[in-house]
Structures are given as C-alpha cells and as structure tokens.
N, C-alpha and C. Protein backbone atom coordinates (compact mmCIF):
# COMPACT_ATOMS: atom_id res chain seq x y z
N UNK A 1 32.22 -13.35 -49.34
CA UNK A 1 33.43 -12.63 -49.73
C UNK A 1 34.06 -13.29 -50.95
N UNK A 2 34.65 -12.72 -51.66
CA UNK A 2 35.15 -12.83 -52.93
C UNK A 2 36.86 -13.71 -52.72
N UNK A 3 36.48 -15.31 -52.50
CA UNK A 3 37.91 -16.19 -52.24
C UNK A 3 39.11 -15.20 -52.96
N UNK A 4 38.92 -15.25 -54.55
CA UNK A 4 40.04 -14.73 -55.16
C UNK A 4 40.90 -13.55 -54.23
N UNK A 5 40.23 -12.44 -53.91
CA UNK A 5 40.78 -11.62 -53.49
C UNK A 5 41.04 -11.35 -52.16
N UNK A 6 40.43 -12.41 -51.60
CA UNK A 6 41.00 -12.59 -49.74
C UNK A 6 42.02 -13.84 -50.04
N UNK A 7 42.05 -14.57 -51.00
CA UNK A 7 43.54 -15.12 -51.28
C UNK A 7 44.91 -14.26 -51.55
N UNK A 8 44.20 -13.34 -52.54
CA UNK A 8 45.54 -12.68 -52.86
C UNK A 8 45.94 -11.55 -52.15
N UNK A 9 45.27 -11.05 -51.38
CA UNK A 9 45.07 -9.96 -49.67
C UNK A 9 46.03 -10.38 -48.85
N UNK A 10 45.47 -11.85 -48.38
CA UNK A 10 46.15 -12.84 -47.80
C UNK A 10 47.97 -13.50 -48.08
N UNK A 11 48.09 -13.37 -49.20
CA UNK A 11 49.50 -13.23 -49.60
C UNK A 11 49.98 -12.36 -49.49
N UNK A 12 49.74 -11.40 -49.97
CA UNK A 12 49.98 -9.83 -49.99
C UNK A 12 50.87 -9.64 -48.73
N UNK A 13 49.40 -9.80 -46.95
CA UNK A 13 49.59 -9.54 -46.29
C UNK A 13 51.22 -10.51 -45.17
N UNK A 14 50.91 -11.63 -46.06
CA UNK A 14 52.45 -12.38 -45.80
C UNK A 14 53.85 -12.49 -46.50
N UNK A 15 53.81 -11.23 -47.30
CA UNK A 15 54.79 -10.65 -47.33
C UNK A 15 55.02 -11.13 -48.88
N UNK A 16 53.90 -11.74 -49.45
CA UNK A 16 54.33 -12.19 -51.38
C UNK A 16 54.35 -10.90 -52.22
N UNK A 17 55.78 -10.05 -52.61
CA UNK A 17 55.47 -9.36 -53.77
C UNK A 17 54.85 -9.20 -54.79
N UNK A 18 54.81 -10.09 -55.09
CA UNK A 18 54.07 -10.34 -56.01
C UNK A 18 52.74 -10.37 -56.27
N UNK A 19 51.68 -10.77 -55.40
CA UNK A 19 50.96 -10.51 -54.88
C UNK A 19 50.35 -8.60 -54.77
N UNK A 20 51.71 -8.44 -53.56
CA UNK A 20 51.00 -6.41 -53.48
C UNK A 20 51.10 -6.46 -54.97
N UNK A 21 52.16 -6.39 -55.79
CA UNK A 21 52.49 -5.96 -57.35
C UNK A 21 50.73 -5.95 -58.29
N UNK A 22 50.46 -7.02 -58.07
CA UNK A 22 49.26 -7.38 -58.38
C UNK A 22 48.01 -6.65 -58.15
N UNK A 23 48.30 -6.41 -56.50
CA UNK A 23 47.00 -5.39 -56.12
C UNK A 23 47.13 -4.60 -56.22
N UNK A 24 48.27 -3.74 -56.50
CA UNK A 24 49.29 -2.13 -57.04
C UNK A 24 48.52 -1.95 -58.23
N UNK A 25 48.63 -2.86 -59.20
CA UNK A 25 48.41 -2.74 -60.71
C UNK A 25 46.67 -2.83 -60.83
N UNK A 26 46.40 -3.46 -59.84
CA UNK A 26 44.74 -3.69 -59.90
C UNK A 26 44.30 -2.34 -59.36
N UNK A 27 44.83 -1.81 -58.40
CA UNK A 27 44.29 -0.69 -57.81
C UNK A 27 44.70 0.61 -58.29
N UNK A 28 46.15 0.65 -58.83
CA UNK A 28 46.50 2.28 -59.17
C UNK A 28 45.91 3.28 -59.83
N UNK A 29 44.99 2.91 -61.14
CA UNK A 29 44.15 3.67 -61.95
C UNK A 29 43.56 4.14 -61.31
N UNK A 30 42.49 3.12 -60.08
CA UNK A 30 41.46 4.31 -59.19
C UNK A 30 42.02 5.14 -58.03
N UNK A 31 43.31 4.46 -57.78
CA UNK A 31 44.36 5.41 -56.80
C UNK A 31 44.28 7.01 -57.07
N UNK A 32 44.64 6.68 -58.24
CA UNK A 32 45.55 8.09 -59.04
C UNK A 32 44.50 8.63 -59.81
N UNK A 33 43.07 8.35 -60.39
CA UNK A 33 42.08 9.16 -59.90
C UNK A 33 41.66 9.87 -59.31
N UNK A 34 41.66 9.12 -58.01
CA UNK A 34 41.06 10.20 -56.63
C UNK A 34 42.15 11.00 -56.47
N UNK A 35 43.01 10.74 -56.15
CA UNK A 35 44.66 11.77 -55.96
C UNK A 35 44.21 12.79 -57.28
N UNK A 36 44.25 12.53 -58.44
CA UNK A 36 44.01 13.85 -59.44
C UNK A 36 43.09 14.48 -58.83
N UNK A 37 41.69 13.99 -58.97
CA UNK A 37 40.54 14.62 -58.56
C UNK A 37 40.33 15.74 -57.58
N UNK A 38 40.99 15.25 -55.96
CA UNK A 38 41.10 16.04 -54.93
C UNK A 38 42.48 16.89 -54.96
N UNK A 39 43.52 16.61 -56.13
CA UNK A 39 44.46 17.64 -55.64
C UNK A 39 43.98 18.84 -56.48
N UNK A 40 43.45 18.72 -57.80
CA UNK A 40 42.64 19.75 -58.44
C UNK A 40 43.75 20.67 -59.05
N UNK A 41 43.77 21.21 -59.92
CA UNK A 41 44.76 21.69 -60.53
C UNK A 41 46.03 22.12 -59.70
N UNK A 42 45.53 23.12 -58.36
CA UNK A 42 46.35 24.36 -58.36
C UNK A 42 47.39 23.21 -57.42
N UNK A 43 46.86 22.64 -56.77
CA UNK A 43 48.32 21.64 -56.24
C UNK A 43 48.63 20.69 -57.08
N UNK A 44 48.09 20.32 -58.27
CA UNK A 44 48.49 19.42 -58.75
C UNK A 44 50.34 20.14 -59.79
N UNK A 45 49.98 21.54 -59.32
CA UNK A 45 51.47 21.94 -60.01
C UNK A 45 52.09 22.17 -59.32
N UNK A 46 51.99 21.83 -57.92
CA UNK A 46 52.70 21.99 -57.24
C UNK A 46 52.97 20.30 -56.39
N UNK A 47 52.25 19.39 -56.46
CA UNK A 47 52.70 18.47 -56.62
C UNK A 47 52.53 17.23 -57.53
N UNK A 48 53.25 16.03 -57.72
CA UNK A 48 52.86 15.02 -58.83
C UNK A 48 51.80 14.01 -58.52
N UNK A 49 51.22 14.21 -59.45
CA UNK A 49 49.55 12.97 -58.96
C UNK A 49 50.55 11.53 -59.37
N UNK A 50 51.54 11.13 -59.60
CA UNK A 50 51.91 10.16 -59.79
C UNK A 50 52.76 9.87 -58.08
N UNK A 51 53.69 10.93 -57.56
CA UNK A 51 54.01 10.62 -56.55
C UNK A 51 53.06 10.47 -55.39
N UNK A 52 52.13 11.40 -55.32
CA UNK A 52 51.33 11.51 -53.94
C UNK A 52 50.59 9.70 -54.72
N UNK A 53 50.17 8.88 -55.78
CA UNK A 53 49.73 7.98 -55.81
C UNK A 53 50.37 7.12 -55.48
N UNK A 54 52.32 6.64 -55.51
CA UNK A 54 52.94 6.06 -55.23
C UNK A 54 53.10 5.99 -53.91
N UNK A 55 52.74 7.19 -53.07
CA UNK A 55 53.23 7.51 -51.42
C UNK A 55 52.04 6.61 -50.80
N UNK A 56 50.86 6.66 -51.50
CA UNK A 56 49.87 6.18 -50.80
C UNK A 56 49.99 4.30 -50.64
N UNK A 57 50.18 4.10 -52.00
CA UNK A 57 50.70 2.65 -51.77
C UNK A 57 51.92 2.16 -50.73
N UNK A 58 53.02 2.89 -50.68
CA UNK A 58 53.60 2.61 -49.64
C UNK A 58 52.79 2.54 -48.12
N UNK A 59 52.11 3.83 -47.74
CA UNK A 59 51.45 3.71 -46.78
C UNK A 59 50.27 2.48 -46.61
N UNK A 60 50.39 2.03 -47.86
CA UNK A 60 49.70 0.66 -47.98
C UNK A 60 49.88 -0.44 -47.24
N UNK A 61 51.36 -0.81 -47.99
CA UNK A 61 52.08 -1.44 -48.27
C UNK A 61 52.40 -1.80 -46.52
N UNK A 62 52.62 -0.71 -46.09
CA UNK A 62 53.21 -0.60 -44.43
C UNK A 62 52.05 -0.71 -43.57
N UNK A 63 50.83 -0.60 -44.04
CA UNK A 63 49.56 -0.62 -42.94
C UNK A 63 48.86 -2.02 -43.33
N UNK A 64 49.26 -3.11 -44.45
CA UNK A 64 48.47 -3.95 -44.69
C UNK A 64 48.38 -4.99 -43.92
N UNK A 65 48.95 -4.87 -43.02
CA UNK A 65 48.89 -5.91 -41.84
C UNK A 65 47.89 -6.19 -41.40
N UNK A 66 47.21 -4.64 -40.53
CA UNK A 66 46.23 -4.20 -39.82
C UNK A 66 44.82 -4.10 -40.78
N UNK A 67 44.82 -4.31 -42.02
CA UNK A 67 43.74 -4.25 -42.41
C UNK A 67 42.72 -5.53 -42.39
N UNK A 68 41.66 -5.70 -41.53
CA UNK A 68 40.93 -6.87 -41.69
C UNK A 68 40.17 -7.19 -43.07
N UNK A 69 40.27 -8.33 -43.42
CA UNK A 69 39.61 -8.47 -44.52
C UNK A 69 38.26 -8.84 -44.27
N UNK A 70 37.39 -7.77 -44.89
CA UNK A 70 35.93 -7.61 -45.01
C UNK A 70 35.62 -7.62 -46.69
N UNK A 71 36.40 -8.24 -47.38
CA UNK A 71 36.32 -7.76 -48.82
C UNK A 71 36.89 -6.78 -49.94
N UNK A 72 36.60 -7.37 -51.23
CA UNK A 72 37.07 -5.91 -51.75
C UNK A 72 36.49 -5.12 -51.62
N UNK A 73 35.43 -4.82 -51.96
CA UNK A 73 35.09 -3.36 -51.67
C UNK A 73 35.38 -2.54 -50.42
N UNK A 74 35.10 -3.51 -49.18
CA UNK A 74 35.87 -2.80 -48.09
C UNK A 74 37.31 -2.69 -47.89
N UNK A 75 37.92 -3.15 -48.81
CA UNK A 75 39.43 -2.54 -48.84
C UNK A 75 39.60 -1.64 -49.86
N UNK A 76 38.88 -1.96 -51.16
CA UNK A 76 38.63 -0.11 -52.41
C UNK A 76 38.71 0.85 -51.46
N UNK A 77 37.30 0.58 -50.21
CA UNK A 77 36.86 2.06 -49.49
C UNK A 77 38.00 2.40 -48.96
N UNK A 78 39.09 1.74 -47.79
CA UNK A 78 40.04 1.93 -47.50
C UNK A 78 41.06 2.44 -47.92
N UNK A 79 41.39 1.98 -49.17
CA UNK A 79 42.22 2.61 -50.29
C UNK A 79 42.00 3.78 -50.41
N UNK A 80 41.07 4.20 -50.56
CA UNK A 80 40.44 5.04 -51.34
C UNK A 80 40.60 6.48 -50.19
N UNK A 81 40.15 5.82 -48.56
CA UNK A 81 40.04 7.01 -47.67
C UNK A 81 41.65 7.15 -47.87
N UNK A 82 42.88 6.29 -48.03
CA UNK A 82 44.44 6.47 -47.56
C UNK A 82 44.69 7.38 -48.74
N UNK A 83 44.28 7.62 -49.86
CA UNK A 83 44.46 8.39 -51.19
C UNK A 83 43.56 9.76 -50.62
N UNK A 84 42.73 9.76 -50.38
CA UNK A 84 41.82 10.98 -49.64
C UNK A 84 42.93 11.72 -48.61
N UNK A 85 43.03 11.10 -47.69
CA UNK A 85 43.97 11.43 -46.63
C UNK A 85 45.47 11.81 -47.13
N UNK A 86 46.13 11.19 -47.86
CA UNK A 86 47.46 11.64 -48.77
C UNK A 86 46.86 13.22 -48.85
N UNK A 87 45.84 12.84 -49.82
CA UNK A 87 45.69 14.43 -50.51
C UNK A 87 45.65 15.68 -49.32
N UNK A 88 44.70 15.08 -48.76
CA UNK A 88 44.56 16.43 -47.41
C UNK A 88 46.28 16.73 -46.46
N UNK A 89 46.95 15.50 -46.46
CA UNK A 89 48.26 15.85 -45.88
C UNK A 89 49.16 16.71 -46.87
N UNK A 90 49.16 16.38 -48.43
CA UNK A 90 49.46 17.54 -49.18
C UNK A 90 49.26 18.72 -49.39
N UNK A 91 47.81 19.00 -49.34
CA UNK A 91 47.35 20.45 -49.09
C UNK A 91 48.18 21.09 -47.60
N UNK A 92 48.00 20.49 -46.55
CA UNK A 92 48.55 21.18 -45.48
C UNK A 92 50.03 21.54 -45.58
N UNK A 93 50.87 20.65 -45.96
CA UNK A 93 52.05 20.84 -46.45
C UNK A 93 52.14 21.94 -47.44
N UNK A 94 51.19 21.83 -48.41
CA UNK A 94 51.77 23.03 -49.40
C UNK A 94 51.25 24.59 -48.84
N UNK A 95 49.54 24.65 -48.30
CA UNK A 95 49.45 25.82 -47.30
C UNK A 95 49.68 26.17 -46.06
N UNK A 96 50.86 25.62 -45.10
CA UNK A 96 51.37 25.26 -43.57
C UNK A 96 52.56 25.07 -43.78
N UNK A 97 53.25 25.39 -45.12
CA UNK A 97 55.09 25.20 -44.85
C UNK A 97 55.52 25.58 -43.63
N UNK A 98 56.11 24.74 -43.08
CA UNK A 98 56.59 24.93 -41.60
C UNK A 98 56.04 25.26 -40.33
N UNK A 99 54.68 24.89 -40.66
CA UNK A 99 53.61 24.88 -39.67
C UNK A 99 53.25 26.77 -39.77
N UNK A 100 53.46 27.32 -40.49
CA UNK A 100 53.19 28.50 -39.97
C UNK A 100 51.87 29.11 -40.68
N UNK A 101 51.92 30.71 -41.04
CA UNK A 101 50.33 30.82 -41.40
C UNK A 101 50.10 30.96 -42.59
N UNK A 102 48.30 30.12 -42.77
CA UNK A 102 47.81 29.88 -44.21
C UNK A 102 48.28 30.99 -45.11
N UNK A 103 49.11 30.34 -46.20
CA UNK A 103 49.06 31.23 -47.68
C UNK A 103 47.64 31.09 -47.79
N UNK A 104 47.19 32.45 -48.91
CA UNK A 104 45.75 32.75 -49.62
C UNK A 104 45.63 31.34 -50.15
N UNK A 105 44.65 31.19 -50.64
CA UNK A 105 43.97 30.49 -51.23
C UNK A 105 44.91 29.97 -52.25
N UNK A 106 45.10 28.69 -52.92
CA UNK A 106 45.69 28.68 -54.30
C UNK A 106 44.72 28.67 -55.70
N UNK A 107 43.88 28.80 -55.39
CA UNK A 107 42.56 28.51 -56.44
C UNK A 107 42.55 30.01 -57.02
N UNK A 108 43.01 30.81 -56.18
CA UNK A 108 43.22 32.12 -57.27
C UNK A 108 43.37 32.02 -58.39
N UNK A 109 43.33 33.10 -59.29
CA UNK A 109 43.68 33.02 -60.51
C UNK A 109 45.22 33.79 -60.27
N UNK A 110 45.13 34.68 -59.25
CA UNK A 110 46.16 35.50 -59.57
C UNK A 110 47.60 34.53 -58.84
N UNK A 111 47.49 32.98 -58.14
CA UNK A 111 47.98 32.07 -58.23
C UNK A 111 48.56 31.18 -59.42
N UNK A 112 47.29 30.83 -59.81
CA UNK A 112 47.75 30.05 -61.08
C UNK A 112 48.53 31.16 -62.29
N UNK A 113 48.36 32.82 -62.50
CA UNK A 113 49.10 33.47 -63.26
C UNK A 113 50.62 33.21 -62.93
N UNK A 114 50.68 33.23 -61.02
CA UNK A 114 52.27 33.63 -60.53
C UNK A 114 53.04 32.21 -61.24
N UNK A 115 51.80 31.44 -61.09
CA UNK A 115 52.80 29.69 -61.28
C UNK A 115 52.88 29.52 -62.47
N UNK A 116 52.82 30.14 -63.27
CA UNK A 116 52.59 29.81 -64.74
C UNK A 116 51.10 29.75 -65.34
N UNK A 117 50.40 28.88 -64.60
CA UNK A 117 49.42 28.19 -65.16
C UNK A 117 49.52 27.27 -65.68
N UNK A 118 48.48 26.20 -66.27
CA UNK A 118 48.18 25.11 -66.93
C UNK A 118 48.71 25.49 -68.55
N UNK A 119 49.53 24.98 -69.16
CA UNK A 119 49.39 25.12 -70.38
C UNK A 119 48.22 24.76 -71.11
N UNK A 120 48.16 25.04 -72.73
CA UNK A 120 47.10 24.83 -72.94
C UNK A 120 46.55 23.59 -73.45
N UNK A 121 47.55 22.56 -73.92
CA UNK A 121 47.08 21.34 -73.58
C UNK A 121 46.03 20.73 -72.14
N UNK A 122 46.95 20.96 -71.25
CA UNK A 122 46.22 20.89 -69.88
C UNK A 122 44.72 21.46 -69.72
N UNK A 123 44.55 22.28 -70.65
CA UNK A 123 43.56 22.97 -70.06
C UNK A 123 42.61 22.47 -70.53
N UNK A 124 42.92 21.92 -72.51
CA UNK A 124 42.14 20.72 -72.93
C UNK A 124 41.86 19.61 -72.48
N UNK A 125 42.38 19.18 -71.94
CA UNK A 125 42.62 17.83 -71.06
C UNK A 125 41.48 17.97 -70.12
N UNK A 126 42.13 19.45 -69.43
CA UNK A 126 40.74 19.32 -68.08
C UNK A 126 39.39 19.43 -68.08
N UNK A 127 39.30 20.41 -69.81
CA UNK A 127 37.80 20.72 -69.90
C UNK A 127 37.59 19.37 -70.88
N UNK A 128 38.04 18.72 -70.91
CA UNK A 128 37.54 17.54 -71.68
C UNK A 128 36.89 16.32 -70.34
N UNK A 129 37.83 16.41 -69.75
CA UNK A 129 37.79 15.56 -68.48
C UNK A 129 36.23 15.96 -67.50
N UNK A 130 36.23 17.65 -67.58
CA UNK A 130 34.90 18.28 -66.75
C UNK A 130 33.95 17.77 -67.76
N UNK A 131 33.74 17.82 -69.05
CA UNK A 131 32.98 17.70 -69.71
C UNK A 131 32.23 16.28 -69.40
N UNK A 132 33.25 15.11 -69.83
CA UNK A 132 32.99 13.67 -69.56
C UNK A 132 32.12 13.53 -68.03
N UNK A 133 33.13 14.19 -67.08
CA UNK A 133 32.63 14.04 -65.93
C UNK A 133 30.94 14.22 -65.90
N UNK A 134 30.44 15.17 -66.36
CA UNK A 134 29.32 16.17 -66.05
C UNK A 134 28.33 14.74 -66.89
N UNK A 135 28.69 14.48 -68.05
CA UNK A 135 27.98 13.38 -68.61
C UNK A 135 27.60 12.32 -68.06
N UNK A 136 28.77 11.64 -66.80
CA UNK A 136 28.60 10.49 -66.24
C UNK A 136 27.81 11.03 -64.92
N UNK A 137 28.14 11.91 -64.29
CA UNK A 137 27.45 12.41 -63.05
C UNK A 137 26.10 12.38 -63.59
N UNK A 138 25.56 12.83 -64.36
CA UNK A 138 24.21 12.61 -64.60
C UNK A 138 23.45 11.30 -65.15
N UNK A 139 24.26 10.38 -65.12
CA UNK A 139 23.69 8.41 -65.29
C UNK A 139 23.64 8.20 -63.59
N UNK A 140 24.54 8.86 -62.55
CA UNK A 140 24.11 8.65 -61.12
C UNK A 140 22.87 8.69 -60.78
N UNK A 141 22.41 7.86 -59.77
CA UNK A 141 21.02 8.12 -58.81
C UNK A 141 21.29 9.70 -58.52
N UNK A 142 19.83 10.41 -58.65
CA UNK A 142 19.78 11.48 -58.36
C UNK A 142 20.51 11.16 -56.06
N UNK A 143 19.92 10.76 -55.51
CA UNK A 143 21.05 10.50 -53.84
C UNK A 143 22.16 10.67 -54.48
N UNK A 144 23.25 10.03 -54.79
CA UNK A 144 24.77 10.02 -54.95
C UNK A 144 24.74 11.31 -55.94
N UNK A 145 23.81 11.47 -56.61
CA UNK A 145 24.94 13.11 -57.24
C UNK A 145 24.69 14.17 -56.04
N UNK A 146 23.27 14.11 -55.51
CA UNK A 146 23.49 15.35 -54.08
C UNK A 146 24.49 14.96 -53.21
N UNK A 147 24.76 13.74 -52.51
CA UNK A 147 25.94 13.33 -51.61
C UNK A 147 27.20 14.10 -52.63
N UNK A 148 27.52 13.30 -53.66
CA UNK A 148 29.12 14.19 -53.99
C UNK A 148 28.78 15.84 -54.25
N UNK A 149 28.21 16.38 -54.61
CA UNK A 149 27.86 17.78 -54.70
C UNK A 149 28.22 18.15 -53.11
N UNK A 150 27.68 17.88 -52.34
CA UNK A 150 27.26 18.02 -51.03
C UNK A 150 29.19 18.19 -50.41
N UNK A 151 29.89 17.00 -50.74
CA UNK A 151 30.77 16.67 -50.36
C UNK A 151 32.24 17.88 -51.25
N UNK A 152 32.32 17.71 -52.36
CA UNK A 152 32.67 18.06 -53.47
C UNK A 152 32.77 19.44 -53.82
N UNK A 153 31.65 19.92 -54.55
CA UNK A 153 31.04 21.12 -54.33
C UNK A 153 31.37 21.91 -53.20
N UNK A 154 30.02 21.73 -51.67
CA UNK A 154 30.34 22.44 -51.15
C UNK A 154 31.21 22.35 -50.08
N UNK A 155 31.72 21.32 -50.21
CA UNK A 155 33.30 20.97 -49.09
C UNK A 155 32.37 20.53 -48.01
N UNK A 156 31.46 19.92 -47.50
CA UNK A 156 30.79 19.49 -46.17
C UNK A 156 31.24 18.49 -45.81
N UNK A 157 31.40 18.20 -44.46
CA UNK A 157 32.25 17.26 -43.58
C UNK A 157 30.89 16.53 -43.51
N UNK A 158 31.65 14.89 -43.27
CA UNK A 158 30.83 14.35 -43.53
C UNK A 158 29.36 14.66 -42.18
N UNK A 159 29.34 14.86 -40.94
CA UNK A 159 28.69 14.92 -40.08
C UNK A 159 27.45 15.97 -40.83
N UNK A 160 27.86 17.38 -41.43
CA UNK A 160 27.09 18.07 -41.76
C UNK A 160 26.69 17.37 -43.24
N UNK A 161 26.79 16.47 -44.09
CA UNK A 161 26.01 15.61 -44.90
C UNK A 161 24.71 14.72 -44.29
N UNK A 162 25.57 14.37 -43.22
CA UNK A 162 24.41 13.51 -42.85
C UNK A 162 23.18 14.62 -41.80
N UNK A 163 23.33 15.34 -41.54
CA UNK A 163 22.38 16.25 -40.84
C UNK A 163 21.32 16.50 -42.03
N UNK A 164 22.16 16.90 -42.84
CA UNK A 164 21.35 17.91 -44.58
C UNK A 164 20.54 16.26 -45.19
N UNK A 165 21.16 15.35 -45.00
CA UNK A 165 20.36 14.51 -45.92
C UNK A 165 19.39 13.39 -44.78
N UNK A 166 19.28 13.51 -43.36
CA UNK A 166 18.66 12.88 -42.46
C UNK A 166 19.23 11.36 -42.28
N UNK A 167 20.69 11.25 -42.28
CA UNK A 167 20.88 10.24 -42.02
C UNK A 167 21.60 9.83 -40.58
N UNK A 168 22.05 8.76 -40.25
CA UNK A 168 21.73 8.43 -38.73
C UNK A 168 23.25 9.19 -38.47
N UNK A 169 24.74 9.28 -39.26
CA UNK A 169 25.27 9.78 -38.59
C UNK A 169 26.76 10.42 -39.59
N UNK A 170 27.56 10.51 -39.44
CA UNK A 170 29.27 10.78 -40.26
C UNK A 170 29.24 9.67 -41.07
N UNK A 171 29.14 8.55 -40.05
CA UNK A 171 29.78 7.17 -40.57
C UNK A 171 28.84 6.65 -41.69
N UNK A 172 27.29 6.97 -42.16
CA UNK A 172 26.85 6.61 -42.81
C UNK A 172 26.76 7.44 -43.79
N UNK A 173 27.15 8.37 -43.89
CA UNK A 173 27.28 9.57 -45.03
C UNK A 173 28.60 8.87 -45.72
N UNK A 174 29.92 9.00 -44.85
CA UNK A 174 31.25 8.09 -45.47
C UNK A 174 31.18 7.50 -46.06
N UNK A 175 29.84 6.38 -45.89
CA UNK A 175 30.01 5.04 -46.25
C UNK A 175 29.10 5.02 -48.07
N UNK A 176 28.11 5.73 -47.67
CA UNK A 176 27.58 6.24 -49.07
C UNK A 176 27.99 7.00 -49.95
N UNK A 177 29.26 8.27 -49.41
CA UNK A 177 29.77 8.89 -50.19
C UNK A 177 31.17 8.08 -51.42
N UNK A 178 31.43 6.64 -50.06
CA UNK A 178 32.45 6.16 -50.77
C UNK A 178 31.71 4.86 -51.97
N UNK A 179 30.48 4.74 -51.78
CA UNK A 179 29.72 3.80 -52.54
C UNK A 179 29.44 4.53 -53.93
N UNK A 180 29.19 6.06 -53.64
CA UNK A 180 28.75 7.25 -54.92
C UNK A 180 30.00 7.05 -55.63
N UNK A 181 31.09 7.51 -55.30
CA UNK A 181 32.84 7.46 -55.68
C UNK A 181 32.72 6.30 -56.35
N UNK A 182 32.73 4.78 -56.17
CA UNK A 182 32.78 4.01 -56.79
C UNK A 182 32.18 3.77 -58.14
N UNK A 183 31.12 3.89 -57.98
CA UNK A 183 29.48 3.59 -58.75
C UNK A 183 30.28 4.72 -59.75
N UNK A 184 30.71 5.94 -59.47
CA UNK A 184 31.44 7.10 -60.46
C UNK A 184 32.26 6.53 -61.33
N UNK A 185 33.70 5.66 -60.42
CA UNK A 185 34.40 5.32 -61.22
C UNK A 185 34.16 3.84 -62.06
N UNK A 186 33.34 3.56 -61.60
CA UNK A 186 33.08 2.40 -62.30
C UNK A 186 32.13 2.92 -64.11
N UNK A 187 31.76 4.06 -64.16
CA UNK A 187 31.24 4.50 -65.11
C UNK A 187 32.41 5.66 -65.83
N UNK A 188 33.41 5.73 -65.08
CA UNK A 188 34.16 6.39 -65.66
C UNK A 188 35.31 5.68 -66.61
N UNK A 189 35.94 4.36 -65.93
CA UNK A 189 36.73 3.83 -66.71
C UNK A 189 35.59 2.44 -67.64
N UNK A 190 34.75 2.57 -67.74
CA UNK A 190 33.29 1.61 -68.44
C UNK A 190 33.89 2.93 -69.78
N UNK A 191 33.47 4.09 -69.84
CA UNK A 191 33.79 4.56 -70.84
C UNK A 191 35.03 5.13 -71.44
C-alpha cells in the first residue's frame, strides 16, 4: 500500500482538515468527471455538476470513518461508486418529484427544446469533448471498451455484464468496470 496516502487517509480520517482539503483537491477533477459524464446533458440543466460534485464529498467527508483502507485505488473505486450513486439519486429526484409517476424521458429532444437547450457554446464543448472521448476510447484494451459500452451504451446492470462477458459474477464486472473508468481517466487528463 502506498504509506503516503494511508498517512494522509489516516489524518483525514482523524479529523485533520487539512488533510480531507488535500484529498478534495486531489480527487475533485475525477469527482466531477464522472458526475458530468453520468448526469449527461439533459440533467445536467437541470442540475449543477459542480453541486452534485460538492454533495458527494460531503457524503465523503461523513462516511470516512467507515472506509477501510485498502489503498488508493480502492478508495478512487469508492469515490467513484459515491459520485455514481449521487448521480442515480439525482436522476430519481428529478424523474420521481415527490415520489410520484415517471416524467417521459428527458433525453427527448422535445425536452431539451421545452428547457431551452444547450446553447451553442455548450454544444461545442460537448462535441469536442465526444470527439476527444471517441479518440481515447480507442487506445483502451479492446475488454474495457466492450465492458463500458456494455455498461454505458447499453445501460446493463452489472450482473447482466458479467453473464454477456462469462465472468464469475456483479462483483467482478464492478470491479473491472471501475478499473476501465480509471485506465479512461487516466488517458483523459494525460491529454
């Protein structure tokens, strides 16, 4: 295990600000990644990829007790599922206002017309962003681009990943899907 960062975990977890501040600033870029990524436009105008990234650190912040240290990377993955999970509690909130029944889809178009839409900066932004993406997805092992396709693409839970790709179960699809995610962003902020 990596001393540096089960030292500064270890502070963190005894209450040194300075310290979380540290792992805040080390971690937020790939925070607020995944939060962009999975809220995807049509909630992202309906909510802020900066707040749902800030909410998640609190939920951090308040669960870091309980997290055993197995490393960084096994606390990235962690991170990473509490930013996953943010996002999915946002979606329900924005299609379940008040627990009641699903609005259509927001991925409509005739959604994004009612909301305005993306201006057209934004829209540069995003097809610049799809573009890059599509470039780095293809330096992946051909495995990790079918896992995120799989995941991504066609929305498959992890149990039905691991059926489609013969692996032993959920938990090992998770665990590779969150290894693909990485290996991504690690080629994403490289360029």
């Amino acid at each position: 295990m990596d001393g540096t960062f089960s030292e500064l975990l270890r502070r963190a977890k005894d209450g040194d600000s300075a310290a979380f501040m540290e792992i805040h600033a080390r971690y937020e870029r790939g925070v607020q990644g995944v939060v962009r990524r999975r809220l995807g436009p049509a909630l992202r105008r309906r909510c802020d990829t900066l707040d749902v990234t800030q909410s998640v650190f609190e939920d951090v912040l308040r669960d870091l007790g309980a997290f055993e240290d197995r490393g960084e990377e096994a606390f990235r993955h962690w991170l990473y599922m509490k930013a996953e999970n943010k996002v999915r509690d946002s979606w329900r909130r924005v299609l379940q206002p008040g627990g009641g029944p699903r609005e259509k889809r927001l991925e409509t178009r005739d959604a994004a017309v009612a909301a305005g839409g993306p201006g057209p900066a934004t829209e540069a932004g995003e097809a610049d962003d799809r573009a890059r993406l599509a470039v780095i997805l293809a330096t992946l092992p051909a495995a990790q681009r079918e896992l995120l396709t799989l995941r991504d693409t066609e929305g498959l839970g992890f149990a039905a990943i691991a059926g489609r790709l013969g692996l032993p179960g959920a938990d090992a699809a998770r665990m590779r899907y969150a290894r693909a995610l990485l290996a991504l962003r690690e080629r994403w902020t490289k360029r």
